[in-house]
Protein backbone atom coordinates (compact mmCIF):
# COMPACT_ATOMS: atom_id res chain seq x y z
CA UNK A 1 0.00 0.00 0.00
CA UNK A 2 1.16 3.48 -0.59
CA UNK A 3 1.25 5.95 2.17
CA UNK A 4 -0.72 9.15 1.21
CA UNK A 5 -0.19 12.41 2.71
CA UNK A 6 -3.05 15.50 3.33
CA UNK A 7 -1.50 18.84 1.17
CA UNK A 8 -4.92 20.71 1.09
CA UNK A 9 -8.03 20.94 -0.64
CA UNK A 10 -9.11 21.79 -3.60
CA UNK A 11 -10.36 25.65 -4.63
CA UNK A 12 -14.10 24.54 -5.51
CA UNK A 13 -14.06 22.49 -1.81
CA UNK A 14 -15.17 19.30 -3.49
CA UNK A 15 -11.80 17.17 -3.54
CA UNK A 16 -8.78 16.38 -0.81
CA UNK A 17 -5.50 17.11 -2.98
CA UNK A 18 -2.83 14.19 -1.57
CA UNK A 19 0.91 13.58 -1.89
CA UNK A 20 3.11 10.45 -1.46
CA UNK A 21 5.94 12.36 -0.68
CA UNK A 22 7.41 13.12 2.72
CA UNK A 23 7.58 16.90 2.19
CA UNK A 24 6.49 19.62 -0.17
CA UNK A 25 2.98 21.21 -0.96
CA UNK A 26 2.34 19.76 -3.95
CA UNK A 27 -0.02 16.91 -4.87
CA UNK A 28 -0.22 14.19 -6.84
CA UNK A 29 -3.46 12.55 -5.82
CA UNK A 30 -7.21 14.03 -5.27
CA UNK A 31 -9.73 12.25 -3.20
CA UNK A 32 -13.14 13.42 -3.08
CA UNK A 33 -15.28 14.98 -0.09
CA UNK A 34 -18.52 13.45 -0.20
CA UNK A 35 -20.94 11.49 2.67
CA UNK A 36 -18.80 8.15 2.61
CA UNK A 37 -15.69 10.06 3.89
CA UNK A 38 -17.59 11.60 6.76
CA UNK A 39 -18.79 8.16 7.80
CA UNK A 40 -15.90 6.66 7.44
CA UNK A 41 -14.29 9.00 9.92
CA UNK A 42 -17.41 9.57 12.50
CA UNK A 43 -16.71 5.65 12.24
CA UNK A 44 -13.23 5.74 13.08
CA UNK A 45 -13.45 8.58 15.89
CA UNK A 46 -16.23 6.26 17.52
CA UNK A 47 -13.91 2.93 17.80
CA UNK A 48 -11.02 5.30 19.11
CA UNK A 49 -12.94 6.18 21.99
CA UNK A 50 -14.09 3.10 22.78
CA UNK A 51 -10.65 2.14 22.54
CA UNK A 52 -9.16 4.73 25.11
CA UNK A 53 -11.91 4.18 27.84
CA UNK A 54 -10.79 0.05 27.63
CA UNK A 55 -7.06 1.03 28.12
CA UNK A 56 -7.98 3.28 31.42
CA UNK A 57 -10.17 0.58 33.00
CA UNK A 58 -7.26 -1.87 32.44
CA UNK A 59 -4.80 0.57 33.74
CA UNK A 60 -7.10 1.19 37.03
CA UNK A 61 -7.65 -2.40 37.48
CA UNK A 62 -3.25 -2.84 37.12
CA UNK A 63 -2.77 -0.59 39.99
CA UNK A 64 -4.08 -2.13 42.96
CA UNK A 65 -2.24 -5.88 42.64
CA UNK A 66 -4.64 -8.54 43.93
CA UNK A 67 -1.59 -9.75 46.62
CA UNK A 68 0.70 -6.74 47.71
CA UNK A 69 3.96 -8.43 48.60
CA UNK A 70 4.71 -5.19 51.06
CA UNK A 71 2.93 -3.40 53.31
CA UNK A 72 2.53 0.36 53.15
CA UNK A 73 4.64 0.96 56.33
CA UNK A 74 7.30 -0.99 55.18
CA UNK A 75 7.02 0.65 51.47
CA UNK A 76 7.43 3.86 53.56
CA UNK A 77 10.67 2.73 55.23
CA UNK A 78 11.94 1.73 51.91
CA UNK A 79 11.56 4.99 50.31
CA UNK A 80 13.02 6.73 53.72
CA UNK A 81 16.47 4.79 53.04
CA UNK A 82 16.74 6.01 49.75
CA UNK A 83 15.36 3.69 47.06
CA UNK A 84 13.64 5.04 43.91
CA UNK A 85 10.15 3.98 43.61
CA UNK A 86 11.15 2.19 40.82
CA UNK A 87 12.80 -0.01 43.00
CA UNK A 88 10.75 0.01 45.80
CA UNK A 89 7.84 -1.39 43.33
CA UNK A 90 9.97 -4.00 41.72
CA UNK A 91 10.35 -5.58 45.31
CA UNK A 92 6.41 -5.27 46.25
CA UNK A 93 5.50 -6.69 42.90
CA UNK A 94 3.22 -3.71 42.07
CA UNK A 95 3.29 -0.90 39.53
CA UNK A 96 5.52 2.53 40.60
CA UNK A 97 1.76 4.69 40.79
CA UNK A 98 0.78 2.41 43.19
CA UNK A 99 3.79 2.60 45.46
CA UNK A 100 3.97 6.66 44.42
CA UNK A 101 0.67 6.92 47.00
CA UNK A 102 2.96 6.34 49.88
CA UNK A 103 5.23 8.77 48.84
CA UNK A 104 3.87 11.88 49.92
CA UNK A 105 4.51 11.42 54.06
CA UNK A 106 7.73 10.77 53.36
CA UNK A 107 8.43 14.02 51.28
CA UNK A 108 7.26 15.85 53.78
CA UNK A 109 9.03 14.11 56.28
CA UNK A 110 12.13 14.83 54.51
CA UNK A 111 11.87 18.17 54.05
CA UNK A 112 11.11 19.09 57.51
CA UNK A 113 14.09 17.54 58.42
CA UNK A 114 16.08 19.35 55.66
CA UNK A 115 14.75 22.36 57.18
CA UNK A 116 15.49 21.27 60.22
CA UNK A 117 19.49 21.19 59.44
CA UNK A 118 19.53 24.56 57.43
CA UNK A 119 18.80 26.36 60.60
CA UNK A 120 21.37 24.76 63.05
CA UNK A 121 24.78 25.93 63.46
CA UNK A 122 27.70 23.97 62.58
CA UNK A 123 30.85 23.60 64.85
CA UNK A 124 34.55 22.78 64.01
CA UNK A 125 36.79 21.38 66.42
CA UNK A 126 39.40 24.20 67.26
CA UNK A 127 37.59 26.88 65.30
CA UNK A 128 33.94 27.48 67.42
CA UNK A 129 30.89 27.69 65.87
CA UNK A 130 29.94 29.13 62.52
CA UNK A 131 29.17 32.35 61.94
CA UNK A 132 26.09 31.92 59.77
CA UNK A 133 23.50 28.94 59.78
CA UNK A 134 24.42 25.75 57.61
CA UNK A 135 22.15 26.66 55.01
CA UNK A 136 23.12 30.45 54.78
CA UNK A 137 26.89 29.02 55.02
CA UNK A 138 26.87 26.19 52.31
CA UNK A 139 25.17 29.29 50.08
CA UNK A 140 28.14 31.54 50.54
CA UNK A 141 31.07 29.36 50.14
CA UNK A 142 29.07 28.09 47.04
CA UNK A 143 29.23 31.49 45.39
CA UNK A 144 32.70 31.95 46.24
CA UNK A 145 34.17 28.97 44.65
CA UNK A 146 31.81 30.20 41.50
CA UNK A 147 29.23 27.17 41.95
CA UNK A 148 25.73 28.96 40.40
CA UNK A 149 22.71 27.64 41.42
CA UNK A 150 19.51 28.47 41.45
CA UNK A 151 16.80 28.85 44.25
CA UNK A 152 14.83 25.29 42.69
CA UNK A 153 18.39 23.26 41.95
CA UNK A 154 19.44 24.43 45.25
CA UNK A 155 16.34 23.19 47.33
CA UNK A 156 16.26 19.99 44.68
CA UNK A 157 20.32 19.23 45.60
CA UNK A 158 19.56 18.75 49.10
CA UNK A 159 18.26 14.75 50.17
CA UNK A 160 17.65 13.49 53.71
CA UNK A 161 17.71 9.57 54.25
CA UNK A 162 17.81 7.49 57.33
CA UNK A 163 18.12 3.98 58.24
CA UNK A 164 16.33 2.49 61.01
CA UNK A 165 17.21 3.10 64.43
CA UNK A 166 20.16 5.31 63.49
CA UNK A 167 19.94 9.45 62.64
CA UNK A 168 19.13 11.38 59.38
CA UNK A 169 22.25 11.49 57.06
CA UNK A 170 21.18 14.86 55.12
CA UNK A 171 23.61 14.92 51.74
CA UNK A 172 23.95 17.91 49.53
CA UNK A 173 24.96 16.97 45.57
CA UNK A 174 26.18 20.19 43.43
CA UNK A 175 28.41 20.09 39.89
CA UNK A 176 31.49 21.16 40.41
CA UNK A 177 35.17 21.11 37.68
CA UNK A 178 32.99 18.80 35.59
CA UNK A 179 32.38 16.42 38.69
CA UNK A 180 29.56 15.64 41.30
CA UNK A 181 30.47 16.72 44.90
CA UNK A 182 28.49 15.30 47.78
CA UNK A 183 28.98 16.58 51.26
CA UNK A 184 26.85 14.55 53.47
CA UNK A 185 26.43 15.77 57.36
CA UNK A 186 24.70 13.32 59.93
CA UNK A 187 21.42 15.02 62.14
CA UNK A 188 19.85 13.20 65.73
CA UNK A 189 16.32 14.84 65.66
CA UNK A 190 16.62 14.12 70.04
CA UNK A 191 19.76 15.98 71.12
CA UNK A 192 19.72 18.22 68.18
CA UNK A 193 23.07 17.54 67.23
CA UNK A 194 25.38 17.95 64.06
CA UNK A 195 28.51 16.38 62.81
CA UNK A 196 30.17 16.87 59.04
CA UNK A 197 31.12 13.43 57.62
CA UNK A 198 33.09 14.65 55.04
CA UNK A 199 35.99 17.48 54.83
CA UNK A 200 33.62 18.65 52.21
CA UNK A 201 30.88 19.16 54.28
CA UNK A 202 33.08 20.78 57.43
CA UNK A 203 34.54 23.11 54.15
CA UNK A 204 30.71 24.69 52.99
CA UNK A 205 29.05 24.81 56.50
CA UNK A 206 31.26 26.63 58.32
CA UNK A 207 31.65 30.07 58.32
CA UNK A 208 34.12 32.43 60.26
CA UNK A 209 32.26 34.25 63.21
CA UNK A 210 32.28 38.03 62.36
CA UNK A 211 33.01 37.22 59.19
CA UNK A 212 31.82 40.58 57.25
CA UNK A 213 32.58 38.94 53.54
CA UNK A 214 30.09 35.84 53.86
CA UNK A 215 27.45 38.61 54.25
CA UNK A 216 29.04 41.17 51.53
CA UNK A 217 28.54 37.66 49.32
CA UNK A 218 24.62 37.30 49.78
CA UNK A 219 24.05 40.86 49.62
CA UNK A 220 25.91 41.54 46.67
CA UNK A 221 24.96 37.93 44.14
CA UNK A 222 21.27 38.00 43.86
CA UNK A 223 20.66 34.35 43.12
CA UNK A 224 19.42 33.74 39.14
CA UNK A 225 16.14 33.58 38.79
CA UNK A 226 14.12 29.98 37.35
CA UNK A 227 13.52 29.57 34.06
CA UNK A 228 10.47 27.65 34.58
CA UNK A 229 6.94 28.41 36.18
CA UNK A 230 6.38 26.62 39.85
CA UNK A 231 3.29 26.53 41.77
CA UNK A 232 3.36 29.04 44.92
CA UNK A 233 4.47 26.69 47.64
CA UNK A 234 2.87 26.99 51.29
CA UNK A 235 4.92 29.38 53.88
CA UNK A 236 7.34 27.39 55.82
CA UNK A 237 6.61 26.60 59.23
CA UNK A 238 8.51 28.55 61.30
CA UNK A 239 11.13 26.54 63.57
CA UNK A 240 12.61 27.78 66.28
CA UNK A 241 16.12 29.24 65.87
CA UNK A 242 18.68 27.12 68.17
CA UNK A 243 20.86 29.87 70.35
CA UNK A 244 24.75 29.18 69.15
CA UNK A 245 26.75 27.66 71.71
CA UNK A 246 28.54 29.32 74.59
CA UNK A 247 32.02 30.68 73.74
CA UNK A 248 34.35 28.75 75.69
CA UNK A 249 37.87 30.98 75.83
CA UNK A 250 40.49 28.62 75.08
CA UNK A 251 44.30 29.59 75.96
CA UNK A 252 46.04 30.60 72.73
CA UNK A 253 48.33 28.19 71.27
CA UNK A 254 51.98 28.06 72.91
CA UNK A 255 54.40 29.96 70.38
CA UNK A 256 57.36 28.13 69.40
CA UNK A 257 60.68 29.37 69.24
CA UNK A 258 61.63 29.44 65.65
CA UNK A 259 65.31 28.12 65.97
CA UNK A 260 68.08 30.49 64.02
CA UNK A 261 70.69 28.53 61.48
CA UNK A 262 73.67 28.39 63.59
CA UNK A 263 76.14 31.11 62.23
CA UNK A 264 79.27 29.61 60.46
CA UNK A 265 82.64 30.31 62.30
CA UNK A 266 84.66 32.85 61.20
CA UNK A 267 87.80 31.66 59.21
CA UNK A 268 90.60 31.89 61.73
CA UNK A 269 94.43 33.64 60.89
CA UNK A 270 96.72 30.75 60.70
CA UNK A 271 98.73 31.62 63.83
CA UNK A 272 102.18 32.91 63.91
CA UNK A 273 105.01 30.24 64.39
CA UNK A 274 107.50 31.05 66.96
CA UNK A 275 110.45 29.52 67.46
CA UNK A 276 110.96 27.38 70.42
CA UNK A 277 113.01 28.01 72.76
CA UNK A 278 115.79 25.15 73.93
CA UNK A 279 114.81 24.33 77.51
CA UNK A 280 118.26 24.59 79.31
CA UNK A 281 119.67 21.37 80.52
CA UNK A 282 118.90 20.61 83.51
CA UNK A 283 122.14 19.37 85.66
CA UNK A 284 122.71 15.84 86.15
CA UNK A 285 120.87 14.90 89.57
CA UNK A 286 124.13 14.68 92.06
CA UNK A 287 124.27 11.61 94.58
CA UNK A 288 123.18 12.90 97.94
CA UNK A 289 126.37 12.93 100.32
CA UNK A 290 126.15 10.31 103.30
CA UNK A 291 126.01 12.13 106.18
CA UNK A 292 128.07 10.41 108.81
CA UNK A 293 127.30 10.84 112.32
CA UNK A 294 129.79 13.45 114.20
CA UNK A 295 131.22 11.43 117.33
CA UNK A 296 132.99 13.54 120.03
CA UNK A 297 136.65 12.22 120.42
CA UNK A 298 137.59 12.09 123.54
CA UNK A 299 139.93 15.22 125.09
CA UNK A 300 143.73 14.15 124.17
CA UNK A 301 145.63 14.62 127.63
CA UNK A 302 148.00 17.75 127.67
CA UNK A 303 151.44 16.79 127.39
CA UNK A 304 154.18 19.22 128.66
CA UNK A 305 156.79 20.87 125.72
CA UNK A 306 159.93 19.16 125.87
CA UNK A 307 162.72 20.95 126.06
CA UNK A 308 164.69 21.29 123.24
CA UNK A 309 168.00 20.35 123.27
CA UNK A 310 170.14 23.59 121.56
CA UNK A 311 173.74 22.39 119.88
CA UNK A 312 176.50 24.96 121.52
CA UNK A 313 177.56 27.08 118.48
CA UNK A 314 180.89 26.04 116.83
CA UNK A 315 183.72 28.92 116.95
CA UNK A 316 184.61 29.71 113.10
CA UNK A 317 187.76 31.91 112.06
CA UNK A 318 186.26 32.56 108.98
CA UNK A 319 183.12 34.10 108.20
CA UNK A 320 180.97 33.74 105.17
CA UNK A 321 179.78 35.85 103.16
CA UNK A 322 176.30 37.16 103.57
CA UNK A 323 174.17 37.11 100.71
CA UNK A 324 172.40 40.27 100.05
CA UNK A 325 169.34 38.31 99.32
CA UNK A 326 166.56 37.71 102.29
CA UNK A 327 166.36 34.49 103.43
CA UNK A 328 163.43 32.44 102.35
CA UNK A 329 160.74 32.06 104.56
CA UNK A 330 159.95 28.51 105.29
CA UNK A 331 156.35 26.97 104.29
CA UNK A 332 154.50 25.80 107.46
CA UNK A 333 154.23 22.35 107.47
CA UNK A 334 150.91 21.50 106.74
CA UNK A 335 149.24 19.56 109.52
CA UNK A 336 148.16 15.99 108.38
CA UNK A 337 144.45 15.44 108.53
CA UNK A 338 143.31 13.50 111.82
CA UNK A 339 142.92 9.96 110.93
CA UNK A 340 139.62 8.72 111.93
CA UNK A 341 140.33 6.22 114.93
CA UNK A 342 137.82 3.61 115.22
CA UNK A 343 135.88 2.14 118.44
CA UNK A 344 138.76 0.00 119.23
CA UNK A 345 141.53 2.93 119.23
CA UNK A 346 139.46 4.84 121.22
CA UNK A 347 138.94 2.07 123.66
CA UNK A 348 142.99 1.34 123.72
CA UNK A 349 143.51 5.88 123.97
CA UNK A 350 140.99 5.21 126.64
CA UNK A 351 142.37 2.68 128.94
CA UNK A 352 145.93 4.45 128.62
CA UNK A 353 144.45 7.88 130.10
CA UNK A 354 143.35 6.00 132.78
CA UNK A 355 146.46 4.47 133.47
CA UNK A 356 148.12 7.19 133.61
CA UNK A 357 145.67 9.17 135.96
């Protein structure tokens, strides 16, 4: 069969001008307008219609499966975790419109808590708290790394999920360098508490206290308006800001001597050689003299002169001559050293002095 194509009609109204080609105006069949071609399509209108109201009572009938495999609480807790409803309906055995019913408490449930975290006030170990809330925060450190975003992607990028029995893990996904970045932070609903996870998430929710730029940045970057149309959404309820934490003064951080290079040692003057002196010799170490032990001797006894016996002068004629010269003087004799007399002289000198006496 050939495939026909409508072009027009013809000027008198009395004949549909066709075309077998894909394109162009111009036609190369006529068909004529007459009652069998408005039967033919009341006809064909009428069996459409039937048609479309048979497709919507199947579809109804599809929705609700005769045996649910889940229960809607525990659909619920699957779609808390995280799954897609996709998922979610693969495991109950049902279509995703039937497990998108139990969606809606959820949402909600999720965005309160989203809410929830945007208003508390992030603290870094060593730092304090932040100067701005989390949500104010992660919007000005987004706009000064350049990240734009709009009000809807920014309120779409943020996700809260949380396993049972343990707290909300709120993540926040944002292109970034041609990458996805998540920085995930972990919320207990009881003590009110939050902790970053990752460095990422310390990085965007923190904010320097007094910090004037942060607020320069939200004043000055209006944030780019949607492209599309959204419904007005209800006014937020309003949640009771969380007073930041007492300042705790901590001691500031010991300084540490900064240690200067030691300084090199000046090059020394080679020092002047002097000659050495020759020590003097010392003298040969003499022999020390035995000392002897002085005895008295014992007192010699005085002995009378004798008398000396003078020769009676011979009677001479003839004289000599006298010599003009002086006579020579005689030398004394010298006296002969006193001979050492032992014990037993002295005993002998001794007994002969007695004698005598």
């Amino acid at each position: 069969m050939i495939k026909l194509r409508v072009v027009g009609y013809s000027a008198d109204l009395t004949n549909l001008i066709l075309t077998s080609k894909k394109q162009g105006r111009k036609g190369s069949h006529v068909a004529p307008i007459d009652d069998r071609l408005f039967d033919v399509l009341e006809e064909v209108w009428r069996e459409r219609k039937i048609a479309e109201r048979e497709e919507r009572r199947s579809s109804r009938a599809s929705d609700v499966p005769e045996e649910p495999r889940l229960a809607p609480r525990e659909v619920q807790r699957l779609l808390r975790i995280g799954q897609t409803p996709a998922q979610v309906a693969e495991l109950a055995g049902a279509s995703v419109s039937w497990v998108e019913r139990f969606m809606g408490p959820v949402l909600q449930e999720r965005e309160g808590i989203v809410r929830q975290v945007q208003n508390l006030w992030l603290e870094k170990p060593r730092l304090g708290v932040s100067g701005l809330p989390l949500g104010e925060s992660v919007v000005a450190n987004l706009r000064s790394r350049h990240v734009r975003m709009n009000e809807d992607d920014l309120a779409d990028a943020w996700t809260a999920t949380r396993q049972e029995g343990q707290p909300w893990v709120v993540a926040l996904e944002f292109p970034f360098r041609g990458r996805r970045q998540r920085a995930t932070w972990r919320y207990n609903p009881q003590s009110r508490s939050l902790v970053a996870v990752n460095r990422l998430a310390a990085d965007l929710g923190w904010v320097k206290n007094g910090k004037k730029s942060s607020a320069r940045v939200l004043a000055s970057t209006p944030a780019k308006p949607s492209a599309r149309k959204t419904a007005k959404r209800k006014p937020a309820r309003k949640v009771a800001k969380r007073k930041p934490a007492r300042k705790v003064a901590r001691r500031p951080a010991r300084k540490v001597a900064v240690r200067r290079p030691a300084r090199k040692p000046a090059a020394r003057k080679p020092a002047r050689k002097v000659a050495k002196r020759k020590t003097a010799r010392k003298p040969a170490a003499r022999r020390p003299t035995r000392k002897v032990a002085s005895r008295r001797q014992p007192a010699a006894p005085k002995r009378k002169p004798a008398k000396r016996k003078v020769a009676p002068r011979r009677k001479t004629t003839a004289r000599r001559p006298v010599s003009r010269r002086a006579p020579a003087r005689r030398k004394p004799a010298r006296k002969a050293p006193a001979k050492r007399r032992t014990t037993a002289r002295r005993t002998t000198s001794a007994r002969r002095t007695a004698r005598r006496r």
